[in-house]
N, C-alpha and C. Protein backbone atom coordinates (compact mmCIF):
# COMPACT_ATOMS: atom_id res chain seq x y z
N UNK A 1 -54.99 78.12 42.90
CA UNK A 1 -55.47 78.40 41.56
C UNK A 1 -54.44 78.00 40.52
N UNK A 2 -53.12 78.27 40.82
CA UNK A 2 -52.08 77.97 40.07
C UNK A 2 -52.07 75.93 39.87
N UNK A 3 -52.51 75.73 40.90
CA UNK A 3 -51.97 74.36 41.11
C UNK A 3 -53.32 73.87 39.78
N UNK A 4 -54.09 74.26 39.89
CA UNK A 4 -55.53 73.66 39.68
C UNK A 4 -55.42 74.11 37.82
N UNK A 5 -54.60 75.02 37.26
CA UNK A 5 -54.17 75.58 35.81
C UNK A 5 -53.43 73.99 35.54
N UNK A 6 -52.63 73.70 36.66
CA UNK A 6 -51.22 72.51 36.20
C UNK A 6 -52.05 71.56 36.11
N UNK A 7 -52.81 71.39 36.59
CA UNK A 7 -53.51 69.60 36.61
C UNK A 7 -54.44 69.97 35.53
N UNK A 8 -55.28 71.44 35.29
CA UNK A 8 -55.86 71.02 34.20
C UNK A 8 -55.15 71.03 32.71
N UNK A 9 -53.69 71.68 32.96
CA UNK A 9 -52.97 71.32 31.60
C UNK A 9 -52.28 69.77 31.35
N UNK A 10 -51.96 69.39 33.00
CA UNK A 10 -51.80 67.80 32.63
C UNK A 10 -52.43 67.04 32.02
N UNK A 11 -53.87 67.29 32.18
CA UNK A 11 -55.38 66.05 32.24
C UNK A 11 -55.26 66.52 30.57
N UNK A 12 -54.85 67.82 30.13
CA UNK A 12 -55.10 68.08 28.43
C UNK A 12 -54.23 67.31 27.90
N UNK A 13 -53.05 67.22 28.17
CA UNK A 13 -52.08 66.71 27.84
C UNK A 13 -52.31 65.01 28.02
N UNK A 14 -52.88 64.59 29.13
CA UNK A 14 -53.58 63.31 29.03
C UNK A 14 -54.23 62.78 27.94
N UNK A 15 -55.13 63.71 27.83
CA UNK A 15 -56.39 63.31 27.12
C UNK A 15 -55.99 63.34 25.63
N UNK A 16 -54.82 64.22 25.17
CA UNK A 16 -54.60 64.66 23.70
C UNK A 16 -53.45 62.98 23.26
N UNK A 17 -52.41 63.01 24.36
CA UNK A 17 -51.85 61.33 24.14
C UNK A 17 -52.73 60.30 24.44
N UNK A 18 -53.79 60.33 24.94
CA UNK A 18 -54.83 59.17 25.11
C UNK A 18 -55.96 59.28 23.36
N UNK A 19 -56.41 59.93 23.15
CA UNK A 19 -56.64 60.60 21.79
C UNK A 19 -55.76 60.09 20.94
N UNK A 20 -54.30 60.49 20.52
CA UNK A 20 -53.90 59.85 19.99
C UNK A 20 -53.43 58.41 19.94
N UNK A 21 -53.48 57.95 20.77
CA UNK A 21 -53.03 56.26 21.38
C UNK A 21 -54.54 55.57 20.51
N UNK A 22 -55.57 56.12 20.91
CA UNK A 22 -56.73 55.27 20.57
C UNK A 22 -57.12 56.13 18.73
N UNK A 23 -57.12 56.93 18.51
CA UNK A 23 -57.67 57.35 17.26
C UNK A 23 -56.33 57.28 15.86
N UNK A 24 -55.13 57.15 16.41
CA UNK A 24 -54.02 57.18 15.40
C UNK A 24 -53.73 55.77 15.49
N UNK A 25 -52.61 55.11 16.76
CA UNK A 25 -51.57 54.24 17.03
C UNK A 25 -52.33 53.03 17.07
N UNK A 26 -53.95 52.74 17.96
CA UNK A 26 -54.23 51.39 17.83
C UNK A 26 -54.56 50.86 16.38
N UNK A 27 -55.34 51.41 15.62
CA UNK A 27 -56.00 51.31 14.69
C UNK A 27 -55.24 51.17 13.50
N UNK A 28 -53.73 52.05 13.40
CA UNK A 28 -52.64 51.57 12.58
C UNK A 28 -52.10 50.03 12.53
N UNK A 29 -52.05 50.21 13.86
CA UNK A 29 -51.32 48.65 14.66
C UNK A 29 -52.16 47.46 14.54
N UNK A 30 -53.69 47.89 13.99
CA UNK A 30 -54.59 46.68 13.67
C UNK A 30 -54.83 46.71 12.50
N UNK A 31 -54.68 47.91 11.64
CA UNK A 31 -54.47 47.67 10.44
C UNK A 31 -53.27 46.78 9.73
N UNK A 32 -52.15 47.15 10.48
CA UNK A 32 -50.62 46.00 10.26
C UNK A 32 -51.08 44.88 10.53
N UNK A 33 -51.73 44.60 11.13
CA UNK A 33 -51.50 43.09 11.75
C UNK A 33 -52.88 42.82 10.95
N UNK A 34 -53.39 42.96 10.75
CA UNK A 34 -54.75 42.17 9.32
C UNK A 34 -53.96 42.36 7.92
N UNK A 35 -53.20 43.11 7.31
CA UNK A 35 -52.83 43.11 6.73
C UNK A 35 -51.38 41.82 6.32
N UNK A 36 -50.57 41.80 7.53
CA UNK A 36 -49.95 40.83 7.90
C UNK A 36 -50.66 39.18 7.72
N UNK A 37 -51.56 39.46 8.66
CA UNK A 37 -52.00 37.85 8.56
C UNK A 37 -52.78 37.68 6.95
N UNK A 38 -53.00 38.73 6.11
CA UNK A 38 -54.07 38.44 4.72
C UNK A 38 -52.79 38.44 3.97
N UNK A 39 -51.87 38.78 3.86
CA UNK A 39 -50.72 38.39 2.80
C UNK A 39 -49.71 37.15 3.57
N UNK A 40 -50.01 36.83 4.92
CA UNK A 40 -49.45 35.19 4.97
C UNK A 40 -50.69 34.31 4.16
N UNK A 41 -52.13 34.47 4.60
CA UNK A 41 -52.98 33.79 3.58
C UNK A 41 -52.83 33.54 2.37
N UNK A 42 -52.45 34.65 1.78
CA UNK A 42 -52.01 34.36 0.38
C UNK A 42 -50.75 33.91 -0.03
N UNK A 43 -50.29 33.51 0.67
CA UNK A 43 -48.98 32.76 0.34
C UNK A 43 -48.23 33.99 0.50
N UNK A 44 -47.57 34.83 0.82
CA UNK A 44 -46.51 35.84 0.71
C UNK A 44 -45.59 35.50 1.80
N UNK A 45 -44.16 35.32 1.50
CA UNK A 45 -43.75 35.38 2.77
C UNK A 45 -43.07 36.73 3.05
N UNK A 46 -43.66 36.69 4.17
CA UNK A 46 -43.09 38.21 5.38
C UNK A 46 -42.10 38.13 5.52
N UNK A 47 -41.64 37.05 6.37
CA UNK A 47 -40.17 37.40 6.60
C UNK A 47 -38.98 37.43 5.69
N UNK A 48 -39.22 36.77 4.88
CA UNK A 48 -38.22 37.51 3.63
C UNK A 48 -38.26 38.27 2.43
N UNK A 49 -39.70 38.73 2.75
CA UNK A 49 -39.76 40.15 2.01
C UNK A 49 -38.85 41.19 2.59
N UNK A 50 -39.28 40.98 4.39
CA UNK A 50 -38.90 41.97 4.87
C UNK A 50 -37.66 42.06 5.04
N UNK A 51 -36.79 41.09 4.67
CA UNK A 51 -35.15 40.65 4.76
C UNK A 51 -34.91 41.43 3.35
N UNK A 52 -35.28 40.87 2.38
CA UNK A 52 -34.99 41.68 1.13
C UNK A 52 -35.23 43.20 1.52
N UNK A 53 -36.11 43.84 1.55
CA UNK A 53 -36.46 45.00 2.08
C UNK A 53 -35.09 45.91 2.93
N UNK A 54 -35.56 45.07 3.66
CA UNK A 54 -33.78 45.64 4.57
C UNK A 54 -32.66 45.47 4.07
N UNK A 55 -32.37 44.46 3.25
CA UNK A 55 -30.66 44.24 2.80
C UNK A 55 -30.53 45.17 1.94
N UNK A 56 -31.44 46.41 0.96
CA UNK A 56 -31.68 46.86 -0.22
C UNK A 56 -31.92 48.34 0.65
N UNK A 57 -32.61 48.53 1.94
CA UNK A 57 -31.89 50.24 2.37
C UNK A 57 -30.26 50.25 3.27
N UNK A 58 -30.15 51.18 2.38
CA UNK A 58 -28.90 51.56 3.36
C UNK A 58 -27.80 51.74 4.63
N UNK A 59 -29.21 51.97 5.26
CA UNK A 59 -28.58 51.97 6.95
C UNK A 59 -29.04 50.24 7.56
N UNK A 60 -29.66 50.07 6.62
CA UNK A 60 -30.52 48.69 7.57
C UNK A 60 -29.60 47.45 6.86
N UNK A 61 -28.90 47.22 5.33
CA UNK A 61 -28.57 46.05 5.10
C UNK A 61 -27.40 45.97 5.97
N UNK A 62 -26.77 46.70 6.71
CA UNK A 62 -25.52 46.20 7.69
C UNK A 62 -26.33 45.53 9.19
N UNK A 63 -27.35 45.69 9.20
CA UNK A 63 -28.26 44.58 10.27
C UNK A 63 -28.70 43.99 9.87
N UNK A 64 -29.10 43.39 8.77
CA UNK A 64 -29.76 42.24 8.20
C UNK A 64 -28.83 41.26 7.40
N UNK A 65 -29.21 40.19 8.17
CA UNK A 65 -28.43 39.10 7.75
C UNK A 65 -29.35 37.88 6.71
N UNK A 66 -28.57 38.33 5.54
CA UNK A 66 -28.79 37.25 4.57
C UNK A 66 -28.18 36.38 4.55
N UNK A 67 -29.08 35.23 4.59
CA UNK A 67 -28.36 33.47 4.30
C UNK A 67 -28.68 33.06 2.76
N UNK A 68 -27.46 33.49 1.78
CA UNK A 68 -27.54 33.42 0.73
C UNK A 68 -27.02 31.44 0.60
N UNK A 69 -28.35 30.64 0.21
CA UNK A 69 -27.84 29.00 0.20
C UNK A 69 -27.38 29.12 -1.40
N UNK A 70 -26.76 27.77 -1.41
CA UNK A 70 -25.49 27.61 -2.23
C UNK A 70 -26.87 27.44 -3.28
N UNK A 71 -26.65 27.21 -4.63
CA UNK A 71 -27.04 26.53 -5.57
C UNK A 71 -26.67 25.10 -5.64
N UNK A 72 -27.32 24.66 -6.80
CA UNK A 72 -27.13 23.06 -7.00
C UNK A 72 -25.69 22.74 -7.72
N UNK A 73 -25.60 23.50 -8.43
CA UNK A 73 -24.33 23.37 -8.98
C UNK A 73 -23.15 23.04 -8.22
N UNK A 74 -23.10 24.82 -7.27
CA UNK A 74 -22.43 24.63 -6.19
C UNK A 74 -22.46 23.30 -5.16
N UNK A 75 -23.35 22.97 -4.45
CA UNK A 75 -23.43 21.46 -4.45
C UNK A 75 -22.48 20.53 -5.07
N UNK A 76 -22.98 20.45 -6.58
CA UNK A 76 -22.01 19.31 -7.02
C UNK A 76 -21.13 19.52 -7.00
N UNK A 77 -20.33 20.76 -7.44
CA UNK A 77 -19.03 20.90 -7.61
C UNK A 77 -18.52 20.13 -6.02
N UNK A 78 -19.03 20.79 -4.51
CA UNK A 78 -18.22 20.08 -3.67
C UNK A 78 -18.48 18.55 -3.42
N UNK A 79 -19.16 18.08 -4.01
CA UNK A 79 -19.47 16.55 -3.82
C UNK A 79 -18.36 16.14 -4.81
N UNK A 80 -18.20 16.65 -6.08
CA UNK A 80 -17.27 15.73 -7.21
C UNK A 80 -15.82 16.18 -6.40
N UNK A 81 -15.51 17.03 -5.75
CA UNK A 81 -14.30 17.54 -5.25
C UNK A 81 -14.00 16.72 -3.91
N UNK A 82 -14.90 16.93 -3.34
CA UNK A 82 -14.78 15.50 -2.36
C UNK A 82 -14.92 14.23 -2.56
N UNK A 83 -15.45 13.72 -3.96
CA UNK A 83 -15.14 12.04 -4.15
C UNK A 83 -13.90 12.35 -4.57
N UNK A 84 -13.26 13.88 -5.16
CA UNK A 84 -11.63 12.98 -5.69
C UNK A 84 -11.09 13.00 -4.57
N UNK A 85 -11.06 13.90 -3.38
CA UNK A 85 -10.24 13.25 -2.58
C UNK A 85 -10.04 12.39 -1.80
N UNK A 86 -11.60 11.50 -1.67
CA UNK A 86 -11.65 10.48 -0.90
C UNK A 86 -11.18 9.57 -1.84
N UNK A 87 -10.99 9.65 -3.26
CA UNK A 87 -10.42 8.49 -3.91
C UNK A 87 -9.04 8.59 -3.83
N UNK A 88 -8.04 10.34 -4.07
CA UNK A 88 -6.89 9.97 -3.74
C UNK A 88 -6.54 9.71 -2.19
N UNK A 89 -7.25 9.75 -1.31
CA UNK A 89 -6.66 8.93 0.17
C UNK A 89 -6.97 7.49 -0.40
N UNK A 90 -8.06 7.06 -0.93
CA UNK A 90 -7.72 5.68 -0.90
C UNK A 90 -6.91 5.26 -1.91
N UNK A 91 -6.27 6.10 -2.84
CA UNK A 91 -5.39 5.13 -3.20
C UNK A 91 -4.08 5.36 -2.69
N UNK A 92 -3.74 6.49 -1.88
CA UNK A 92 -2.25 6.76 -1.02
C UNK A 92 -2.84 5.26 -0.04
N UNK A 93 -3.83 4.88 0.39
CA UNK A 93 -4.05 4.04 1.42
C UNK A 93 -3.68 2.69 0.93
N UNK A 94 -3.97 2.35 -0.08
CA UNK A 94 -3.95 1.30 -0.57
C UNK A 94 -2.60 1.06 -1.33
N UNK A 95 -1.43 2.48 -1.66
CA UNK A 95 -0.30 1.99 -1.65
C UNK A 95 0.53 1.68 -0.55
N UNK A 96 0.15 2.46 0.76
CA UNK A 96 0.60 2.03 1.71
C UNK A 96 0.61 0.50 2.30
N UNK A 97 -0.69 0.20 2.01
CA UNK A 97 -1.08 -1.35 2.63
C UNK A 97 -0.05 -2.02 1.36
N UNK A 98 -0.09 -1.68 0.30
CA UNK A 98 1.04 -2.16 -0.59
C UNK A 98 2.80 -2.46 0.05
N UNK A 99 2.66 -1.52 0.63
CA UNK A 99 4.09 -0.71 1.47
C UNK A 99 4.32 -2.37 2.06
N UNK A 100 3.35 -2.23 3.30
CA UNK A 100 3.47 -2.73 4.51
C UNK A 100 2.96 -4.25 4.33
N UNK A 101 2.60 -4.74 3.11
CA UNK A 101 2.62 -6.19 3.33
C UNK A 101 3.96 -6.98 2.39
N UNK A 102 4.17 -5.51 1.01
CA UNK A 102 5.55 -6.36 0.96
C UNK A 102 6.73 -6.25 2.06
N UNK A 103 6.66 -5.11 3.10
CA UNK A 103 7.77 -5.10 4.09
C UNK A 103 7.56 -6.65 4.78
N UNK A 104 6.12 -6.86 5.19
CA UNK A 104 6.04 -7.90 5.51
C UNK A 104 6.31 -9.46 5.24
N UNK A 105 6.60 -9.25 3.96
CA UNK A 105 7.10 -10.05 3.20
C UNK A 105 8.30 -10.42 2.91
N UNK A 106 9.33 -9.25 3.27
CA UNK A 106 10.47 -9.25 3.26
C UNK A 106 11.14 -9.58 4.46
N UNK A 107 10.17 -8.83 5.79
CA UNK A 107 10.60 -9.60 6.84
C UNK A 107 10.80 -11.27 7.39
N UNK A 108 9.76 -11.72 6.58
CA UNK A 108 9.32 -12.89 6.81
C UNK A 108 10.17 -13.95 6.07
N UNK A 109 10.39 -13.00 4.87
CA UNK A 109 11.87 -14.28 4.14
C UNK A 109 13.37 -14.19 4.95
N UNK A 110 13.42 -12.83 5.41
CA UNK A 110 14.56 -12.56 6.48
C UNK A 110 15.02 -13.45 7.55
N UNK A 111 13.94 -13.58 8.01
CA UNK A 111 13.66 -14.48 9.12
C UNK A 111 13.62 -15.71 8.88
N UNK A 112 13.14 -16.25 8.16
CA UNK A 112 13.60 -17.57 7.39
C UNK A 112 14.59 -17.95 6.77
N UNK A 113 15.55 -17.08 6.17
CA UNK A 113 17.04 -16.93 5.99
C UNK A 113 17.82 -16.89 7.26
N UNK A 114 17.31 -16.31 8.25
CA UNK A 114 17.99 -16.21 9.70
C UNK A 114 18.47 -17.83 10.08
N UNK A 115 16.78 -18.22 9.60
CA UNK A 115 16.83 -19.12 10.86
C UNK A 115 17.61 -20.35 9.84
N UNK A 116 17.51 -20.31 8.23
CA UNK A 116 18.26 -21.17 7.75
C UNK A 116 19.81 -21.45 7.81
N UNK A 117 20.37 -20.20 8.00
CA UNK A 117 21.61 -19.28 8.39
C UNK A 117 21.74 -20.12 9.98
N UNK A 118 21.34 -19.86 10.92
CA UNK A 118 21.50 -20.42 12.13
C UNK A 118 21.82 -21.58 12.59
N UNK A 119 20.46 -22.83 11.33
CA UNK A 119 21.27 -24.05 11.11
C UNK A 119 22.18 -24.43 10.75
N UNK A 120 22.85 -23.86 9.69
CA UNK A 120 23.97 -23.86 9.08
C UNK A 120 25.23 -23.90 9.84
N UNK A 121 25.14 -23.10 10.45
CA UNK A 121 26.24 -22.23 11.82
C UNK A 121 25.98 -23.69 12.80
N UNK A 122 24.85 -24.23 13.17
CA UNK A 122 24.96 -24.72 14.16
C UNK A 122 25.79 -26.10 13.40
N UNK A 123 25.07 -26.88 12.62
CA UNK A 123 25.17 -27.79 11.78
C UNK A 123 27.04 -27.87 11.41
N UNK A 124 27.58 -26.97 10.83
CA UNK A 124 29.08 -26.83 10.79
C UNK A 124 30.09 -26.61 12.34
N UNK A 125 29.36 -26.30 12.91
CA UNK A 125 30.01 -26.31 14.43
C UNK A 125 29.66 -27.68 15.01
N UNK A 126 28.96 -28.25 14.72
CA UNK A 126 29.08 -29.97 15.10
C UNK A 126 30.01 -30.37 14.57
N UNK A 127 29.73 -29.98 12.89
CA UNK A 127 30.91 -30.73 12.16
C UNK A 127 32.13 -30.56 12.39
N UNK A 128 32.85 -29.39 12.63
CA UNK A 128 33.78 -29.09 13.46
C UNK A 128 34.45 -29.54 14.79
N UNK A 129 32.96 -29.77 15.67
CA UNK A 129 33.57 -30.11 16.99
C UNK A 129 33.56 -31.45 16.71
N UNK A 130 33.10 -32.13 15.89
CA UNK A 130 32.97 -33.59 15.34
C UNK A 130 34.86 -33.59 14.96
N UNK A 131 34.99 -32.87 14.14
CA UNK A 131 36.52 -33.15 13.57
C UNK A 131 37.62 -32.56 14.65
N UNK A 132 37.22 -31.93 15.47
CA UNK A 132 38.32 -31.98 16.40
C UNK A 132 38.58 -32.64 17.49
N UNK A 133 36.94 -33.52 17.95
CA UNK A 133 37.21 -34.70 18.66
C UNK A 133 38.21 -35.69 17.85
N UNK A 134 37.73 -35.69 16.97
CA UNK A 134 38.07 -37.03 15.97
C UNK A 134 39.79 -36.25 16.09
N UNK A 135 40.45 -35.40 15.39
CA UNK A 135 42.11 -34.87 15.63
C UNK A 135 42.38 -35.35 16.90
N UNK A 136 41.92 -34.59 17.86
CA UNK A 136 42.52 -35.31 19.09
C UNK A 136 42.39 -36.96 19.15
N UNK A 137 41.29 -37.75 18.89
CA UNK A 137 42.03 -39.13 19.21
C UNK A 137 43.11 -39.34 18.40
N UNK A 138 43.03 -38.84 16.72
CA UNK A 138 44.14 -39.44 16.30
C UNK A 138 45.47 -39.12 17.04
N UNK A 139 45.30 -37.60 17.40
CA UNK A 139 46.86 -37.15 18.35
C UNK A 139 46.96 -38.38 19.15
N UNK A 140 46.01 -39.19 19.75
CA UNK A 140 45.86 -39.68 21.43
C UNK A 140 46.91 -41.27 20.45
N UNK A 141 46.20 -41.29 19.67
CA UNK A 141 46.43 -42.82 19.00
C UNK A 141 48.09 -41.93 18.75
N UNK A 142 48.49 -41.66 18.15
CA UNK A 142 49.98 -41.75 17.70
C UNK A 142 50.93 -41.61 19.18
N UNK A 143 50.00 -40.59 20.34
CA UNK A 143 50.54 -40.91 21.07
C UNK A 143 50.69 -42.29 22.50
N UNK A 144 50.23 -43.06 22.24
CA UNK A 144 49.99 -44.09 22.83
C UNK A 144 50.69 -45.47 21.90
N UNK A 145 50.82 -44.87 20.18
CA UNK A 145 51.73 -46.29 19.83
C UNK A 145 53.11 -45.42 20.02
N UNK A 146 53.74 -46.98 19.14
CA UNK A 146 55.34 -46.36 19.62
C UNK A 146 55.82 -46.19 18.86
N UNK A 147 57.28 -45.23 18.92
CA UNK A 147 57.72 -44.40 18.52
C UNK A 147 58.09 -44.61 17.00
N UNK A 148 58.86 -45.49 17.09
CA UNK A 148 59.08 -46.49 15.63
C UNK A 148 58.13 -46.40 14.51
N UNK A 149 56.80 -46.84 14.98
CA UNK A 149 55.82 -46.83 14.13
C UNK A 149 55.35 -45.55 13.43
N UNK A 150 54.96 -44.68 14.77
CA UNK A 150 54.30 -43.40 14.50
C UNK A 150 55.58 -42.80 13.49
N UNK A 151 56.97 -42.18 13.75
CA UNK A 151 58.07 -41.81 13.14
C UNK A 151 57.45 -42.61 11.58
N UNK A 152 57.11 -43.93 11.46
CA UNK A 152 57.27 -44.77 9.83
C UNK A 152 56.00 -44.08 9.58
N UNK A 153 54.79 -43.67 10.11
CA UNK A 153 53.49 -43.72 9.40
C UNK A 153 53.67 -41.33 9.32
N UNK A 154 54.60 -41.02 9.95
CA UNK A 154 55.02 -39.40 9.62
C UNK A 154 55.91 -39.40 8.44
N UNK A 155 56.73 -40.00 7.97
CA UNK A 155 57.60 -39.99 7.07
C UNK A 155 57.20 -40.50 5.80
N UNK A 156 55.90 -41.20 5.84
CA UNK A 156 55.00 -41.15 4.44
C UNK A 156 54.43 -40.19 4.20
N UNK A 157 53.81 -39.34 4.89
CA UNK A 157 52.87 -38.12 5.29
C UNK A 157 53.01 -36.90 4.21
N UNK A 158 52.33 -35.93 3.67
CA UNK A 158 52.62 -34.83 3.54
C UNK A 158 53.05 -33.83 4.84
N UNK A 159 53.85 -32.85 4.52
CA UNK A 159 54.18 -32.18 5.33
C UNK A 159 53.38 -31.33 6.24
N UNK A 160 52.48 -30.86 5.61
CA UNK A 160 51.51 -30.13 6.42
C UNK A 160 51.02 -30.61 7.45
N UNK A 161 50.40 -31.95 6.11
CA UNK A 161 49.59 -33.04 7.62
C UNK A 161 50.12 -33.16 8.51
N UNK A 162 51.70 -33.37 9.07
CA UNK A 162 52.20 -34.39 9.43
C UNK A 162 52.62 -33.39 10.66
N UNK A 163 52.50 -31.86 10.25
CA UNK A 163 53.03 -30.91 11.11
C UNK A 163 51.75 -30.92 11.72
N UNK A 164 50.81 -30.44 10.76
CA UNK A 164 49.17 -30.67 11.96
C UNK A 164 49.83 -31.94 13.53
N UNK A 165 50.07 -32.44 13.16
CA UNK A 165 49.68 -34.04 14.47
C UNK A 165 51.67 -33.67 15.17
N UNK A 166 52.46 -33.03 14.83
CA UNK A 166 53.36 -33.09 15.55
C UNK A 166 53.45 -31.68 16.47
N UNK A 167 52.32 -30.92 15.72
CA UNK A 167 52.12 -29.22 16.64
C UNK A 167 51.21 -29.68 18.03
N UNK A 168 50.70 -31.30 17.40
CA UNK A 168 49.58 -30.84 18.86
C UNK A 168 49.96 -32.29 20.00
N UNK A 169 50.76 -33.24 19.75
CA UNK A 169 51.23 -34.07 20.60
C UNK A 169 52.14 -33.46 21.81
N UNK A 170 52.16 -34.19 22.77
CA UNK A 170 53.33 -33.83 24.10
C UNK A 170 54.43 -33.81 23.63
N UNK A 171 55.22 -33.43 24.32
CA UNK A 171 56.62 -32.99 23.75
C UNK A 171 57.21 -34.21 23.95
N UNK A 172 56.99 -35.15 25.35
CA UNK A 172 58.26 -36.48 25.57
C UNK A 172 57.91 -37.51 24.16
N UNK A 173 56.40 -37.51 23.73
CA UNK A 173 56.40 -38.28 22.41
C UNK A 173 56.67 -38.01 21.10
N UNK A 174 56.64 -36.32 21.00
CA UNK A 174 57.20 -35.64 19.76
C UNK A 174 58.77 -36.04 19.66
N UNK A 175 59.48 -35.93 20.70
CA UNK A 175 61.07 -35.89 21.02
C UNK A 175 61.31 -37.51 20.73
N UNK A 176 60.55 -38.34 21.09
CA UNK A 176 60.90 -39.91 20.72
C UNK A 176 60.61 -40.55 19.50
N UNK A 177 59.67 -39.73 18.55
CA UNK A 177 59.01 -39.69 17.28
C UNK A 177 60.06 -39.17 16.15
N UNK A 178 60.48 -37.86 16.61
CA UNK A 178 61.52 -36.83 15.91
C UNK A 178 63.19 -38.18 15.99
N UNK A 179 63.49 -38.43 16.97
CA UNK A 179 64.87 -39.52 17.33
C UNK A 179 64.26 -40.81 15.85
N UNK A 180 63.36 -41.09 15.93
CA UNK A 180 63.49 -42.20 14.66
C UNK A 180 62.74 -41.80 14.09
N UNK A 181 62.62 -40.96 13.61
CA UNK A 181 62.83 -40.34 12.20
C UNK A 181 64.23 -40.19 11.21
N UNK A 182 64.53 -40.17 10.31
CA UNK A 182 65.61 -40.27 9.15
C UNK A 182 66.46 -39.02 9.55
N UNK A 183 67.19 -38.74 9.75
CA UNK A 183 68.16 -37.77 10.52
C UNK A 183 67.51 -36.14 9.64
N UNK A 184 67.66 -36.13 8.08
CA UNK A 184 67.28 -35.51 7.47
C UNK A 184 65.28 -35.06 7.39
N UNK A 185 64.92 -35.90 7.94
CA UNK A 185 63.15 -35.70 7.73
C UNK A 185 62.97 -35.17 9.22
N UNK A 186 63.86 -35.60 10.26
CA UNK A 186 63.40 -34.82 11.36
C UNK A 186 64.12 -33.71 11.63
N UNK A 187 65.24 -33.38 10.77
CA UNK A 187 65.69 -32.05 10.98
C UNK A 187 64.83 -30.80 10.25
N UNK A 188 64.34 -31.44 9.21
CA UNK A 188 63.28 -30.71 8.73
C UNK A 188 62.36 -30.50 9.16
N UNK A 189 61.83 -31.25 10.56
CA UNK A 189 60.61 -31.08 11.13
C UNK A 189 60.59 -30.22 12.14
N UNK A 190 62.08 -30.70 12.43
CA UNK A 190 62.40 -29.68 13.53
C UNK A 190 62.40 -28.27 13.26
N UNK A 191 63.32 -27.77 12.07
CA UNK A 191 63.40 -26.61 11.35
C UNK A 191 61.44 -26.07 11.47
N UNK A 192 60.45 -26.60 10.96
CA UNK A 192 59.52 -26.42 10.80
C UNK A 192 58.92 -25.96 12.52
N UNK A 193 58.79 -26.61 13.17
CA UNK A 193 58.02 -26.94 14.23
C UNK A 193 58.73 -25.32 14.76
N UNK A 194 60.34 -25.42 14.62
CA UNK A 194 61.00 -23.80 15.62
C UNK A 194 60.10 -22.80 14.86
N UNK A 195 60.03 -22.59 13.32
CA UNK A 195 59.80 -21.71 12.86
C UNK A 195 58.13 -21.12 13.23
N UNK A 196 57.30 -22.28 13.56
CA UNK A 196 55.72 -22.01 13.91
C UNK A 196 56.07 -21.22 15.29
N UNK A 197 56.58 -22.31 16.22
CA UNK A 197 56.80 -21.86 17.71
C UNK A 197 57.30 -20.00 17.41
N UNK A 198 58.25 -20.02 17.03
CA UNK A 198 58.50 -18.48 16.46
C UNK A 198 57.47 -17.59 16.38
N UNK A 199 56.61 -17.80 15.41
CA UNK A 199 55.68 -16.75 14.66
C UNK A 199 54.35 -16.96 15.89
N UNK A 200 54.33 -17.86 16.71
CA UNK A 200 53.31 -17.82 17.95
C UNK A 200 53.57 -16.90 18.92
């Protein structure tokens, strides 16, 4: 009997949430939703009514997320702010390319100074080894005439010269050159010739 009280207070309890499910909750829930679809008909939009709605109570605007878009203004301002800086990179860019073609320019005359420089060097080192072939034959020539002569063609000479060609001959033709020479012009040469040998 007890059991048969419980099931018929369950089945009440059934019947009173079945009651309300069908006479309150569906009929609300179809009233929302016709109501819903007759104000999308008319152009209203729902979903950001209902965003406004929420950002404007209290507990709810910290869950609702507004996407506040920029204005036009805003817009331009970052477009004119970004052409200046794409204009000052291009003109840091374009002093650079400035940079790097006069470096290039400078390298390039460098290098052409090098290489004019190089001829030069080479060109005077011919001339050089040109004039010291040429010294040595004359050494070869004074030493191959004789003594007499070479002694007459030193004793016209300036001194310098004359020491140039007696610093670089053999000694048995310097010594037979120096003997006829004027007693006085080869003591002076002699004097000369000790004093180099000295300072060597």
């Amino acid at each position: 009997m007890a059991e048969s009280m419980k099931e018929k207070g369950n089945q009440q309890e059934r019947s009173k949430f079945q009651k309300f499910i069908f006479v309150v909750a569906i009929p609300v829930l179809f009233s929302i939703v016709v109501a819903l679809v007759a104000l999308s008909f008319l152009g209203v939009n729902i979903l950001q009514t209902a965003k406004d709605f929420g950002s404007n109570v209290p507990f709810l605007s910290s869950m609702v997320k507004v996407n506040k878009q920029p204005s036009v203004e805003e817009f331009q301002k970052q477009i004119v702010s970004m052409e200046a800086v794409i204009t000052d990179r291009d003109a840091k860019l374009k002093q650079l390319q400035s940079e790097i073609d006069s470096k290039d320019t400078d390298l390039k005359r460098m290098e052409l100074e090098k290489g004019q420089l190089q001829a030069q060097i080479e060109e005077l080192t011919a001339i050089k080894e040109g004039n010291k072939r040429a010294f040595q034959e004359i050494v070869k020539t004074y030493e191959t005439m004789s003594a007499k002569s070479a002694a007459s063609i030193i004793s016209k000479m300036k001194s310098d010269e004359a020491m140039k060609i007696l610093t670089n001959i053999k000694t048995d033709s310097l010594a037979a050159i120096l003997e006829k020479l004027p007693a006085d012009v080869a003591a002076n040469y002699t004097q000369l010739l000790t004093n180099k040998a000295g300072s060597n």
